[in-house]
C-alpha atoms as a PDB file:
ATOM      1  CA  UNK A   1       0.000   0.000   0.000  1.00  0.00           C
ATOM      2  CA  UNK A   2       2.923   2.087   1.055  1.00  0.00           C
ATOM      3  CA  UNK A   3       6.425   2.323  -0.179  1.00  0.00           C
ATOM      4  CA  UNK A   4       8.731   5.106   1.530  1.00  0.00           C
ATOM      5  CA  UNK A   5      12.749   5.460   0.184  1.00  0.00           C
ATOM      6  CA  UNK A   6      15.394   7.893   1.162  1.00  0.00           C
ATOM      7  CA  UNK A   7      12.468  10.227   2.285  1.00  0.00           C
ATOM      8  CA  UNK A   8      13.526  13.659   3.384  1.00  0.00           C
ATOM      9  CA  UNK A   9      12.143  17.026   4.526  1.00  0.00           C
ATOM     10  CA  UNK A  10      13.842  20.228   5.361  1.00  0.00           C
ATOM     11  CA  UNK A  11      12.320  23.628   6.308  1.00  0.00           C
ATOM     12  CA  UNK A  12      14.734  25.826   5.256  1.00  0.00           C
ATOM     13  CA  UNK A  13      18.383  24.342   6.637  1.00  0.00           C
ATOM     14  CA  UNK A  14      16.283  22.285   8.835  1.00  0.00           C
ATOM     15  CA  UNK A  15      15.885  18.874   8.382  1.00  0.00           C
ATOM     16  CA  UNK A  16      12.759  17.898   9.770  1.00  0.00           C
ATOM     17  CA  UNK A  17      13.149  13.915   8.614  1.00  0.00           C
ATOM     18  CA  UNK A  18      15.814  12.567   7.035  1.00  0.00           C
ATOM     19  CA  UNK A  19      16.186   9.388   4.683  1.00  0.00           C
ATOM     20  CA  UNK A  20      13.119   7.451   6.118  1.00  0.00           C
ATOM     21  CA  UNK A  21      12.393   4.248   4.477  1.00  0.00           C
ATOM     22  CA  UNK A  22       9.344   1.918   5.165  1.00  0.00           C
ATOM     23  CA  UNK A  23       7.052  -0.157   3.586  1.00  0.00           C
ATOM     24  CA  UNK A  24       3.410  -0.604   4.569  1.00  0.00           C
ATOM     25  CA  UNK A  25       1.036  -3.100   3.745  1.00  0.00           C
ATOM     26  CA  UNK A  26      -3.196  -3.122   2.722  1.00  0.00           C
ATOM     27  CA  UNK A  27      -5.046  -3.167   5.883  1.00  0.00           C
ATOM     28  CA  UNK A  28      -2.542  -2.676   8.367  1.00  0.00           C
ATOM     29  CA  UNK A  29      -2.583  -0.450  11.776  1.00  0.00           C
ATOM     30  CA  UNK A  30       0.489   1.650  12.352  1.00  0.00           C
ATOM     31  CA  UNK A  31       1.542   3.824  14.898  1.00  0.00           C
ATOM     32  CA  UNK A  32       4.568   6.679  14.497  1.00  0.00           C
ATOM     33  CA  UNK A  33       5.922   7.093  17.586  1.00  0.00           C
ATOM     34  CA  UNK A  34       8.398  10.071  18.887  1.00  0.00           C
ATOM     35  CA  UNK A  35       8.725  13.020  21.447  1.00  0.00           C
ATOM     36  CA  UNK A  36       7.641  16.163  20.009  1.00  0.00           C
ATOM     37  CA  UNK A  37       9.614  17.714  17.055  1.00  0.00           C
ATOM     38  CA  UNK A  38      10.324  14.069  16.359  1.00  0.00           C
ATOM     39  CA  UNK A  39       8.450  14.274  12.741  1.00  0.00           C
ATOM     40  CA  UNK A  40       5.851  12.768  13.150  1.00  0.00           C
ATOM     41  CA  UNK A  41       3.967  15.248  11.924  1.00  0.00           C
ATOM     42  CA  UNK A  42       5.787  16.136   8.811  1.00  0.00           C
ATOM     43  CA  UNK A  43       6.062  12.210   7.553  1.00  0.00           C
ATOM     44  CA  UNK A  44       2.178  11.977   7.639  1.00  0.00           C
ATOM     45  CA  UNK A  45       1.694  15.408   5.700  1.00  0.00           C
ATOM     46  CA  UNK A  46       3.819  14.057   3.959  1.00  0.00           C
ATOM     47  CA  UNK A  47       2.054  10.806   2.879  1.00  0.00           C
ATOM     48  CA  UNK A  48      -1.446  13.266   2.695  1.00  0.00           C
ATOM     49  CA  UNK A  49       0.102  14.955   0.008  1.00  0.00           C
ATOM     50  CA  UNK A  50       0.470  18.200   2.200  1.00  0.00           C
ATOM     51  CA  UNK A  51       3.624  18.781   1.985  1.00  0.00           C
ATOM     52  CA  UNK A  52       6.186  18.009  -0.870  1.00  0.00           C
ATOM     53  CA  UNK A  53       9.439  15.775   0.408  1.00  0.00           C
ATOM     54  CA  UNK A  54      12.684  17.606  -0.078  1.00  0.00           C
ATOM     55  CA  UNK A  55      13.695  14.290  -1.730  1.00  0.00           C
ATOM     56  CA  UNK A  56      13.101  10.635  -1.728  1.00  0.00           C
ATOM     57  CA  UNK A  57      10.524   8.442  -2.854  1.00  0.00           C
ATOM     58  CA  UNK A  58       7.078   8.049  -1.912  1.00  0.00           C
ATOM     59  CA  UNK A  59       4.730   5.503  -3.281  1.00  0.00           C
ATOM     60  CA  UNK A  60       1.149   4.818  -2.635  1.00  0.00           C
ATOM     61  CA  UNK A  61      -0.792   2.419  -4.036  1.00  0.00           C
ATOM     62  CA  UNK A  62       1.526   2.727  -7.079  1.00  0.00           C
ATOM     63  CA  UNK A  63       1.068   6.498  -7.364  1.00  0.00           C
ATOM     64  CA  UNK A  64       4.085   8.846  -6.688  1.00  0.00           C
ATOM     65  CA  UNK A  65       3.363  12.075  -4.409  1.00  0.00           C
ATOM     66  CA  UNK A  66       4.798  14.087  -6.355  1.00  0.00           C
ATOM     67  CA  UNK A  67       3.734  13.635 -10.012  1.00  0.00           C
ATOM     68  CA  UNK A  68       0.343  12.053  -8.797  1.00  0.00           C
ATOM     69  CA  UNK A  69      -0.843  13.365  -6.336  1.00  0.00           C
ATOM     70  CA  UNK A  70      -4.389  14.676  -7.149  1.00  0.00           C
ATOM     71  CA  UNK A  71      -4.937  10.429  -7.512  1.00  0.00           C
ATOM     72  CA  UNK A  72      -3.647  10.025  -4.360  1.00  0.00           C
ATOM     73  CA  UNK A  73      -5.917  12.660  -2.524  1.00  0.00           C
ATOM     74  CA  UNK A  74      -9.093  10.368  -3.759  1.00  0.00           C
ATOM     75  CA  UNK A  75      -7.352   7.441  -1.827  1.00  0.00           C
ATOM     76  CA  UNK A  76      -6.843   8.941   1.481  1.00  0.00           C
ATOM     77  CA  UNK A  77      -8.913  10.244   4.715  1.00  0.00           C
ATOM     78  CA  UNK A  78      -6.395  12.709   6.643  1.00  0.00           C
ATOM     79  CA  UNK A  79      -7.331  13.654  10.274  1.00  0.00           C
ATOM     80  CA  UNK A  80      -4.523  16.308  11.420  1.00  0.00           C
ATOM     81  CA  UNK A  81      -4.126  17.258  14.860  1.00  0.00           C
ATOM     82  CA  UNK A  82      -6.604  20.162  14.815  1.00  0.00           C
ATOM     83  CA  UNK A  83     -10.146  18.625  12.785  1.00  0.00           C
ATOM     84  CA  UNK A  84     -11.063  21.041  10.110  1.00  0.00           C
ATOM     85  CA  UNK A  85     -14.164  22.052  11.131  1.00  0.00           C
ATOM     86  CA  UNK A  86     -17.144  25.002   9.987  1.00  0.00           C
ATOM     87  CA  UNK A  87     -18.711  25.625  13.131  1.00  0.00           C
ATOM     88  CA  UNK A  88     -21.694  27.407  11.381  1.00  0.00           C
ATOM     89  CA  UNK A  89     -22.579  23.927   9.237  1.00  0.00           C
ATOM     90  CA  UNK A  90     -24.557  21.302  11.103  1.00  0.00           C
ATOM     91  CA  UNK A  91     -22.646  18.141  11.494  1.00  0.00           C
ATOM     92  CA  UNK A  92     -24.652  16.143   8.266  1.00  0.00           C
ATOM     93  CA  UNK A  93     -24.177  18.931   6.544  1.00  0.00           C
ATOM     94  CA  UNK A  94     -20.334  19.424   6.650  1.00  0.00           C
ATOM     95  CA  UNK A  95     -20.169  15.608   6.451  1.00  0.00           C
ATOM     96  CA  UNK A  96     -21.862  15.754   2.693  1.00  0.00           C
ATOM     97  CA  UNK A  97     -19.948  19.087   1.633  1.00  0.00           C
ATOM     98  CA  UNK A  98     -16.846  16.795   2.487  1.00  0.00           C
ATOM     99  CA  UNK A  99     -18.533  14.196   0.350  1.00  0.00           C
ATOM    100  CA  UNK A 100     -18.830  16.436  -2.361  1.00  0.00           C
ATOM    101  CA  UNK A 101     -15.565  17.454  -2.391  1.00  0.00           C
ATOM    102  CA  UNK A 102     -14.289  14.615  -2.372  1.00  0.00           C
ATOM    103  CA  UNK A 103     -16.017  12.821  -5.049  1.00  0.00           C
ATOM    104  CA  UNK A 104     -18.910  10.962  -4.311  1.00  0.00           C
ATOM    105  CA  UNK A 105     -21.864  11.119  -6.212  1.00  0.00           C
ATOM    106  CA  UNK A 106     -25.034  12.958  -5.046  1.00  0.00           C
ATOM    107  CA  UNK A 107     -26.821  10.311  -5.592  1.00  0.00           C
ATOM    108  CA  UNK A 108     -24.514   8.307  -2.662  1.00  0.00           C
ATOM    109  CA  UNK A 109     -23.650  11.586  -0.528  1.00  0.00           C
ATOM    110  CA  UNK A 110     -26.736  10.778   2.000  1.00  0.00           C
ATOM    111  CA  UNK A 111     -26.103   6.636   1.960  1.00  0.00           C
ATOM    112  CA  UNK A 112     -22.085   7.717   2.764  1.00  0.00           C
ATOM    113  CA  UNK A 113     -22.988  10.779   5.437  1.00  0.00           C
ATOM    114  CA  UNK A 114     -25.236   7.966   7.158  1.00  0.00           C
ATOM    115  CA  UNK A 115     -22.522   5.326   7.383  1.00  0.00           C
ATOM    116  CA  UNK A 116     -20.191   7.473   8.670  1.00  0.00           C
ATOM    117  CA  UNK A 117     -22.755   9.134  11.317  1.00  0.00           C
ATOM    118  CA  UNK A 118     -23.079   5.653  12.369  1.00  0.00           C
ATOM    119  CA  UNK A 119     -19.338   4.416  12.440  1.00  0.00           C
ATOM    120  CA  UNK A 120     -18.824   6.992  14.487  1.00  0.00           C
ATOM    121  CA  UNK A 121     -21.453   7.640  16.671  1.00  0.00           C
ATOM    122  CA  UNK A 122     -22.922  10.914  15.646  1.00  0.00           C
ATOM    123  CA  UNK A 123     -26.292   9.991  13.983  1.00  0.00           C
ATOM    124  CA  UNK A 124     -27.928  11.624  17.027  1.00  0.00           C
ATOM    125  CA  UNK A 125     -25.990  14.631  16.127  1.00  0.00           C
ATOM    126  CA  UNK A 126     -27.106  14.939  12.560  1.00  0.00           C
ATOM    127  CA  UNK A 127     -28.687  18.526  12.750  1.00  0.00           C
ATOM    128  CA  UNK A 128     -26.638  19.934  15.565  1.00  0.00           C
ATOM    129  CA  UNK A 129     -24.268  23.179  14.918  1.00  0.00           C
ATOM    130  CA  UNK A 130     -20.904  21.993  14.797  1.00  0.00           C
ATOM    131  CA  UNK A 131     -20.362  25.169  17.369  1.00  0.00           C
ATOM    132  CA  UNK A 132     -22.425  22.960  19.900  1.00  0.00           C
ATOM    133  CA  UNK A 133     -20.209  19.888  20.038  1.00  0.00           C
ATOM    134  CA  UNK A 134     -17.883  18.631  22.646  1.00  0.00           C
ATOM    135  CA  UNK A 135     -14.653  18.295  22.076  1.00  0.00           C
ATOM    136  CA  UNK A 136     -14.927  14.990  22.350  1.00  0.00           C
ATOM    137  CA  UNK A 137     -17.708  14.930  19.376  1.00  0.00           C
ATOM    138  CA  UNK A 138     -15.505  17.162  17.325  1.00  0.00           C
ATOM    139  CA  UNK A 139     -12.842  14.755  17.120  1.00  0.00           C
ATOM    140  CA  UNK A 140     -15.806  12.362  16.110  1.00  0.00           C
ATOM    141  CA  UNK A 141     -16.571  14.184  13.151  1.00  0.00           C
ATOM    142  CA  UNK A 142     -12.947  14.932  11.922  1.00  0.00           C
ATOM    143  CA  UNK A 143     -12.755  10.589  11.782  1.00  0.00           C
ATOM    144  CA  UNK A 144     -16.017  11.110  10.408  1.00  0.00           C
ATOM    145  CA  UNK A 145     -14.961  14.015   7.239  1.00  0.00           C
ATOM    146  CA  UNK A 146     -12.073  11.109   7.087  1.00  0.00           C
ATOM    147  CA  UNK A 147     -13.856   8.518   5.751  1.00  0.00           C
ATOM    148  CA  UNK A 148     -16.918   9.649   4.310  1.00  0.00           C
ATOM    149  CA  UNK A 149     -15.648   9.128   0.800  1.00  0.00           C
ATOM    150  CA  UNK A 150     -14.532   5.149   2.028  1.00  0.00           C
ATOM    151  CA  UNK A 151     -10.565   6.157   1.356  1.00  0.00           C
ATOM    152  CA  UNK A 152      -7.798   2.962   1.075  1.00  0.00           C
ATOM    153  CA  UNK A 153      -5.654   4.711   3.300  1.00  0.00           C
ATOM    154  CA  UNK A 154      -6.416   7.330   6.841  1.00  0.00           C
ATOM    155  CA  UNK A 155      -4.072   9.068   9.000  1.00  0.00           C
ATOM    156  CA  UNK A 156      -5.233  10.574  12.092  1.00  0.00           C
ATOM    157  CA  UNK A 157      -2.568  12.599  13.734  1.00  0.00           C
ATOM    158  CA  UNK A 158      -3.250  12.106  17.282  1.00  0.00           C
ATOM    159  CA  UNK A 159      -7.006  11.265  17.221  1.00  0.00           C
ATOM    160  CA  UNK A 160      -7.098  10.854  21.359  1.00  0.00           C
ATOM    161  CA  UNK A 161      -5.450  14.395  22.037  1.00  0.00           C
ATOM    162  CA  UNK A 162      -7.475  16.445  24.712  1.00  0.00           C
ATOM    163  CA  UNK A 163     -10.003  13.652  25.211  1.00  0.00           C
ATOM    164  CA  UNK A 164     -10.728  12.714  28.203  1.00  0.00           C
ATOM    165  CA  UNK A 165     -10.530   9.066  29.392  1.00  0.00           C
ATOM    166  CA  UNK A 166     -13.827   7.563  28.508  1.00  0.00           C
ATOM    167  CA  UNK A 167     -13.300   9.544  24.881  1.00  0.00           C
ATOM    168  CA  UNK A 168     -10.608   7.784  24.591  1.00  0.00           C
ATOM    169  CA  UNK A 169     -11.971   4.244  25.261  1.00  0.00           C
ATOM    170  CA  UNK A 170     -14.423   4.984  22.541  1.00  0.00           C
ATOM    171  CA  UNK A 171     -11.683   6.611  20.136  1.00  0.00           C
ATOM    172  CA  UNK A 172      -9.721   3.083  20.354  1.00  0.00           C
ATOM    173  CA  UNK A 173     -13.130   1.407  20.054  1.00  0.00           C
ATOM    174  CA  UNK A 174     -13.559   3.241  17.000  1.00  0.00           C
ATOM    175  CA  UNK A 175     -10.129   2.616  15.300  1.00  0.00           C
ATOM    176  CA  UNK A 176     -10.218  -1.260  15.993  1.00  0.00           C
ATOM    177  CA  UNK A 177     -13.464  -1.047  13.918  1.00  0.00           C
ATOM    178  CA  UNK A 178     -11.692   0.537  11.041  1.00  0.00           C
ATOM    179  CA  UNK A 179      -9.207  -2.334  11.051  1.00  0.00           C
ATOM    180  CA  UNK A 180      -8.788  -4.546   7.748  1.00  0.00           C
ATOM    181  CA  UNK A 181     -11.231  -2.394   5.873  1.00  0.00           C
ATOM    182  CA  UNK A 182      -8.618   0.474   5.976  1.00  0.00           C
ATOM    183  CA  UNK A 183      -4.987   0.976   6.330  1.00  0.00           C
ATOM    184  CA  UNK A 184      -4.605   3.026   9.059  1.00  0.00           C
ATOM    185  CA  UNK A 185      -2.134   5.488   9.716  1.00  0.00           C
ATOM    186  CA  UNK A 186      -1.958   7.045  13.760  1.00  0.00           C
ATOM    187  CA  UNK A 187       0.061   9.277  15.723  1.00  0.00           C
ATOM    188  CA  UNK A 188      -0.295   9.474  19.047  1.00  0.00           C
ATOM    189  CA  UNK A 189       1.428  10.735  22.733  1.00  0.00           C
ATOM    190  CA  UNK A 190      -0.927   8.015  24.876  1.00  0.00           C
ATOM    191  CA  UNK A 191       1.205   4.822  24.153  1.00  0.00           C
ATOM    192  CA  UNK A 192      -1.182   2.589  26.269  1.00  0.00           C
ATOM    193  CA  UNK A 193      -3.954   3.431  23.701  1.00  0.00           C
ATOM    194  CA  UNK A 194      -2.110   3.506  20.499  1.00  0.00           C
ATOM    195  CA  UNK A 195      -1.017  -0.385  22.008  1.00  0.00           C
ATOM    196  CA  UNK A 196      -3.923  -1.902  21.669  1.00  0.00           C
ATOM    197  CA  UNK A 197      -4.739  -0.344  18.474  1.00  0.00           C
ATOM    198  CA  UNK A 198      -1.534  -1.318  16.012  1.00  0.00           C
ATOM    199  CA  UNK A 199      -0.519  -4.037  14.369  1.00  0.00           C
ATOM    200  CA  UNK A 200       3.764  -2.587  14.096  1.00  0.00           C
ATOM    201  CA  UNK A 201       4.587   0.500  15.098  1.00  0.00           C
ATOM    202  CA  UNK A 202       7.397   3.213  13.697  1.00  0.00           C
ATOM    203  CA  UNK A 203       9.317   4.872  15.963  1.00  0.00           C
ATOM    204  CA  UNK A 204      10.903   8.313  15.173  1.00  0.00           C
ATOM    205  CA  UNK A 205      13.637  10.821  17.066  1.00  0.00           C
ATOM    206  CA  UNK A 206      15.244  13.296  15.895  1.00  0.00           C
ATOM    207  CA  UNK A 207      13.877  13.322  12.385  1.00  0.00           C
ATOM    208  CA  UNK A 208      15.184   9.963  11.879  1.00  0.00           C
ATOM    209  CA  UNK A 209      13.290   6.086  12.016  1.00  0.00           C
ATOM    210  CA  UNK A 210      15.378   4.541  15.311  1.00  0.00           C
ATOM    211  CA  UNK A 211      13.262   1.394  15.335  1.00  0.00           C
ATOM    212  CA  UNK A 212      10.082  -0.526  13.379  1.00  0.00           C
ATOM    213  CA  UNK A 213       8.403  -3.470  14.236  1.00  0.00           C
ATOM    214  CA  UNK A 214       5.884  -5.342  16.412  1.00  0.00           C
ATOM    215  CA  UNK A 215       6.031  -4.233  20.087  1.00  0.00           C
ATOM    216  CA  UNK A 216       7.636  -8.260  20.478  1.00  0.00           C
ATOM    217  CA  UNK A 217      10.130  -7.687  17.576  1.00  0.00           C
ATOM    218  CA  UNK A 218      11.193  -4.325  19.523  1.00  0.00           C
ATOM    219  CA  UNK A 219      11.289  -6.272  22.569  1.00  0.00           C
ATOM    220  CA  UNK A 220      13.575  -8.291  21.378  1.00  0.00           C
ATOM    221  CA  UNK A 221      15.428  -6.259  19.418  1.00  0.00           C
ATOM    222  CA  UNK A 222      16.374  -4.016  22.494  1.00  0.00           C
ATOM    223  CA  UNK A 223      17.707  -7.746  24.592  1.00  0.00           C
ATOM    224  CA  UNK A 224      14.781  -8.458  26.478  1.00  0.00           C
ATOM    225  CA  UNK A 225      12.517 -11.315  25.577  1.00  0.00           C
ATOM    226  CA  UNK A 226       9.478  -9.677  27.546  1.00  0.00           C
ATOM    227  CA  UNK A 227       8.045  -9.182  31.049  1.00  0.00           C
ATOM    228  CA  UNK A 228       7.222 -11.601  33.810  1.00  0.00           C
ATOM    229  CA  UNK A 229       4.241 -10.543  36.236  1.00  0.00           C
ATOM    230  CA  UNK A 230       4.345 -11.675  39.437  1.00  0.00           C
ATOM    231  CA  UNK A 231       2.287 -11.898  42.813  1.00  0.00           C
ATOM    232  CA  UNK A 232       4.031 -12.972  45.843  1.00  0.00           C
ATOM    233  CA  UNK A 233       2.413 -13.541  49.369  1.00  0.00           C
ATOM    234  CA  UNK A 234       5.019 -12.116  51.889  1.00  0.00           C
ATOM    235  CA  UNK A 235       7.619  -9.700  53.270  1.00  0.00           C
ATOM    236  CA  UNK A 236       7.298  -6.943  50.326  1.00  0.00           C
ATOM    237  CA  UNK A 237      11.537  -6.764  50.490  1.00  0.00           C
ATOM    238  CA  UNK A 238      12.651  -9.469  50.929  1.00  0.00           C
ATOM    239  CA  UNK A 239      10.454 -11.262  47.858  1.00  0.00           C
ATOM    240  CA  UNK A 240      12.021  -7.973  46.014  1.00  0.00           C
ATOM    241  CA  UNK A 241      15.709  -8.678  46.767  1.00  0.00           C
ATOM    242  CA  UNK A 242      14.822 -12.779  45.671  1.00  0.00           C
ATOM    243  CA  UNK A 243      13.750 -11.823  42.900  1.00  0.00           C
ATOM    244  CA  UNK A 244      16.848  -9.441  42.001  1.00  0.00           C
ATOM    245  CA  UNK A 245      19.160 -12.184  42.560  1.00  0.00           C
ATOM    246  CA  UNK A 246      17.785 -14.420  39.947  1.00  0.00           C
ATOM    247  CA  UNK A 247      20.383 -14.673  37.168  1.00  0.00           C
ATOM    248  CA  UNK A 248      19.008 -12.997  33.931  1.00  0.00           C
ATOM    249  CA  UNK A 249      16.565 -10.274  35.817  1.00  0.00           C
ATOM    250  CA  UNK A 250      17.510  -6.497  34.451  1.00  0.00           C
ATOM    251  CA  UNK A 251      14.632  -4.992  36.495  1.00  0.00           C
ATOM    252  CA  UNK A 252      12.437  -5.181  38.838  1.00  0.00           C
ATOM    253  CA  UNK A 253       8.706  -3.134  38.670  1.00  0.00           C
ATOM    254  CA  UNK A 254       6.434  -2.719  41.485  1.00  0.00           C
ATOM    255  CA  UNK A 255       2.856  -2.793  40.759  1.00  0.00           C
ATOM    256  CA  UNK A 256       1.074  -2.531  43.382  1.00  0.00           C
ATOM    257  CA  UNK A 257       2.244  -3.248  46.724  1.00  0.00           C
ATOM    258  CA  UNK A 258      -0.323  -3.715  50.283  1.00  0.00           C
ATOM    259  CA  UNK A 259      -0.144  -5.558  53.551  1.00  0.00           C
ATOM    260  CA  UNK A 260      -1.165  -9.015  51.437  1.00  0.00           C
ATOM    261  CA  UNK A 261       2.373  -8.863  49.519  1.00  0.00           C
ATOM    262  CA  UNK A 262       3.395  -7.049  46.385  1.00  0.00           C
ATOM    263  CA  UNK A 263       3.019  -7.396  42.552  1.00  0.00           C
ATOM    264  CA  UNK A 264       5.994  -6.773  40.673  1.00  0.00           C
ATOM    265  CA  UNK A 265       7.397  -6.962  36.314  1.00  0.00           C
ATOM    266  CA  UNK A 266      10.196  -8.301  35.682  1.00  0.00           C
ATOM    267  CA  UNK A 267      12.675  -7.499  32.679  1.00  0.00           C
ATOM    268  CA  UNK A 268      14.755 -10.345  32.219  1.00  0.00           C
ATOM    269  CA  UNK A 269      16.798 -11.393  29.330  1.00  0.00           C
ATOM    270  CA  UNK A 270      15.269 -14.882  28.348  1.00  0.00           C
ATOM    271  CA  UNK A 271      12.272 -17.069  30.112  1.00  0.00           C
ATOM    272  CA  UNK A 272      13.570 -16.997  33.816  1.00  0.00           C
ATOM    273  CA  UNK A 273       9.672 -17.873  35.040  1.00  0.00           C
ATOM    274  CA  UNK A 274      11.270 -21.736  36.745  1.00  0.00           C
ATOM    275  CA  UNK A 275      13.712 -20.171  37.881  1.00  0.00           C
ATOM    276  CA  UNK A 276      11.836 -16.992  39.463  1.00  0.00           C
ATOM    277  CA  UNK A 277       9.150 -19.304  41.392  1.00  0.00           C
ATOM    278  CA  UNK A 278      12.179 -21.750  42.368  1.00  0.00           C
ATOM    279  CA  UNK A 279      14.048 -19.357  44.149  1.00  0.00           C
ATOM    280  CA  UNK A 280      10.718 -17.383  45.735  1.00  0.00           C
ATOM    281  CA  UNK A 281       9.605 -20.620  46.802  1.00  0.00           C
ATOM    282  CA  UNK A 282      12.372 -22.031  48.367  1.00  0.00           C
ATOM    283  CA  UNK A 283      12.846 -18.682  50.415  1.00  0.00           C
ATOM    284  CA  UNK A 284       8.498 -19.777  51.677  1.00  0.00           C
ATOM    285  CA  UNK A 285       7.323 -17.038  50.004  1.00  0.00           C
ATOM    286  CA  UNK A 286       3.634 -17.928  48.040  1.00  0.00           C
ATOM    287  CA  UNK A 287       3.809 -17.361  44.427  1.00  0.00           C
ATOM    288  CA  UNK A 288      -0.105 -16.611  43.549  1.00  0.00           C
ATOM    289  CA  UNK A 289       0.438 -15.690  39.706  1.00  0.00           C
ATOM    290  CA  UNK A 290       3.507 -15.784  37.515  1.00  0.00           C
ATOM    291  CA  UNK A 291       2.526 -14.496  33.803  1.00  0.00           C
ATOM    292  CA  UNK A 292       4.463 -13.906  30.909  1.00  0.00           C
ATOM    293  CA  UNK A 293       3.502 -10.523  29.037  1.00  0.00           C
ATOM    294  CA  UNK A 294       5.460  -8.765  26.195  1.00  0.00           C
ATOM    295  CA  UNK A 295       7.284  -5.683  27.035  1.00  0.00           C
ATOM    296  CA  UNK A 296       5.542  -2.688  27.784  1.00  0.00           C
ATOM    297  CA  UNK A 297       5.085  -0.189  24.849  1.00  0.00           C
ATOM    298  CA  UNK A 298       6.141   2.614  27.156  1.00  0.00           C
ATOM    299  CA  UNK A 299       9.287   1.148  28.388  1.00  0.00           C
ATOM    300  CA  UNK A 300       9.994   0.568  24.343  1.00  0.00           C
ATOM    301  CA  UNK A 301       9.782   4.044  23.677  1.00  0.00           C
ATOM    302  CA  UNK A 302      11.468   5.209  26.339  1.00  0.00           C
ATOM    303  CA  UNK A 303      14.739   3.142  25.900  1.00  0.00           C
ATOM    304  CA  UNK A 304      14.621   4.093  22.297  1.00  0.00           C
ATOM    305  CA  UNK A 305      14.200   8.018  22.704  1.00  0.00           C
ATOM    306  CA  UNK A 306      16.776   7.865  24.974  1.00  0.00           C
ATOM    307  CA  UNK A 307      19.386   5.956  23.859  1.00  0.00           C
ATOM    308  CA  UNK A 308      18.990   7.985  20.110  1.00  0.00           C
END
């Protein structure tokens, strides 16, 4: 769906992103992931046909951005960070001038507003001023003027910002729906969210791509081969200090810790789990749960933003 080469972007004798390269497939979630001023930003205006690259390549679905773009435009749904919005047109109404504009029909404009309405939750809102909405709903109806017009391809650049946490639940609700019928571009700050809502993920600092992968392949990548959860009945410190002596453990996490015993994650290099309740046990401590999880998206990001 995507093919990205050499690409680069500079604003005057700044280079915003330099020589990414990446390759994207039909139907697949991905997240760009970097601190602010990363360019984030600038690779998905990029790929929206926003902004012209300095140089490099950019292909989608076999059209260049440069020489084709008006093709691409009919392909794609682009969310940026602030929706654009007419607060004087009702919500159905904006909905089918973005229909319009983008292509469709008349005779399909109301079939397309509806489906969207309904993706998205807004059919209530139909005939409300767009001046009335939430924030919440606003960000509704920019996914909403995204895919009116059924694109291939949609980039929201961060869809969750300034919602508030049960916005967010339904944001992530709303993305997993899009899933397989789309590819799906996102950018977003919340890395717990944007977790359970990509399939790979592309991780950017300084203008440059430091890592891509799955969240395991990044995991591993980085030397650890994932995260052990564990919940021990007993003296808090001393199961803490067992655990730390087990060859292979780089860290130790508490979770939650009461007068019952603690919970703790464990970065270790390898499957130390026998080795973990072995040593716990034989110091009579209770070992209630031992899980294997991947690595935590956060602690991903972090190593990799640092270390770059």
């Amino acid at each position: 769906m995507i093919h990205v080469e050499g690409l680069t972007k500079y604003y005057g004798d700044h280079a915003a992103i330099r020589d990414l390269s990446f390759d994207i497939k039909q139907g697949e979630v991905i997240g760009f992931l970097g601190l602010n001023g990363a360019g984030k930003t600038t690779t998905l205006k990029v790929l929206g046909c926003v902004l012209l690259p300095t140089s490099g390549r950019v292909v989608i679905d076999g059209h260049d951005v440069v020489n084709e773009s008006h093709e691409i435009r009919k392909l794609i749904g682009f969310l940026p960070d602030t929706p654009p919005l007419y607060d004087e047109m009702t919500v159905g109404g904006y909905l089918a001038f973005v229909a319009q504009l983008r292509g469709v029909s008349a005779a399909d404009v109301a079939a397309r507003v509806r489906e969207a309405e309904e993706k998205t939750g807004l059919v209530e809102m139909h005939g409300t001023p767009i001046s009335a909405l939430s924030h919440g709903y606003r960000q509704r109806v920019g996914v909403a003027q995204a895919m009116v017009h059924k694109p291939k391809l949609l980039i929201l650049d961060e869809p969750t910002s300034g919602l508030d946490p049960a916005q967010i639940v339904e944001m992530r609700t709303l993305i997993n729906k899009l899933k397989g019928e789309h590819t799906v571009l996102v950018s977003s700050h919340i890395l717990s969210e944007i977790a359970q809502i990509c399939d790979r993920y592309v991780v950017i600092q300084g203008g440059e791509i430091v890592a891509q992968g799955t969240e395991e392949e990044l995991s591993k990548d980085l030397g650890s081969q994932g995260v052990i959860e564990l919940e021990i009945r007993g003296t808090a410190g001393a199961a803490i200090e067992t655990v730390k002596s087990v060859a292979g453990v780089k860290d130790v996490e508490v979770v939650r810790l009461d007068d019952d015993g603690v919970v703790l994650r464990v970065d270790a290099e390898g499957d130390v789990r026998p080795e973990l309740v072995r040593a716990l046990v034989e110091e009579d401590f209770d070992v209630m749960k031992v899980d294997k999880a991947t690595s935590k998206l956060e602690a991903i990001f972090l190593k990799l933003t640092q270390e770059n």
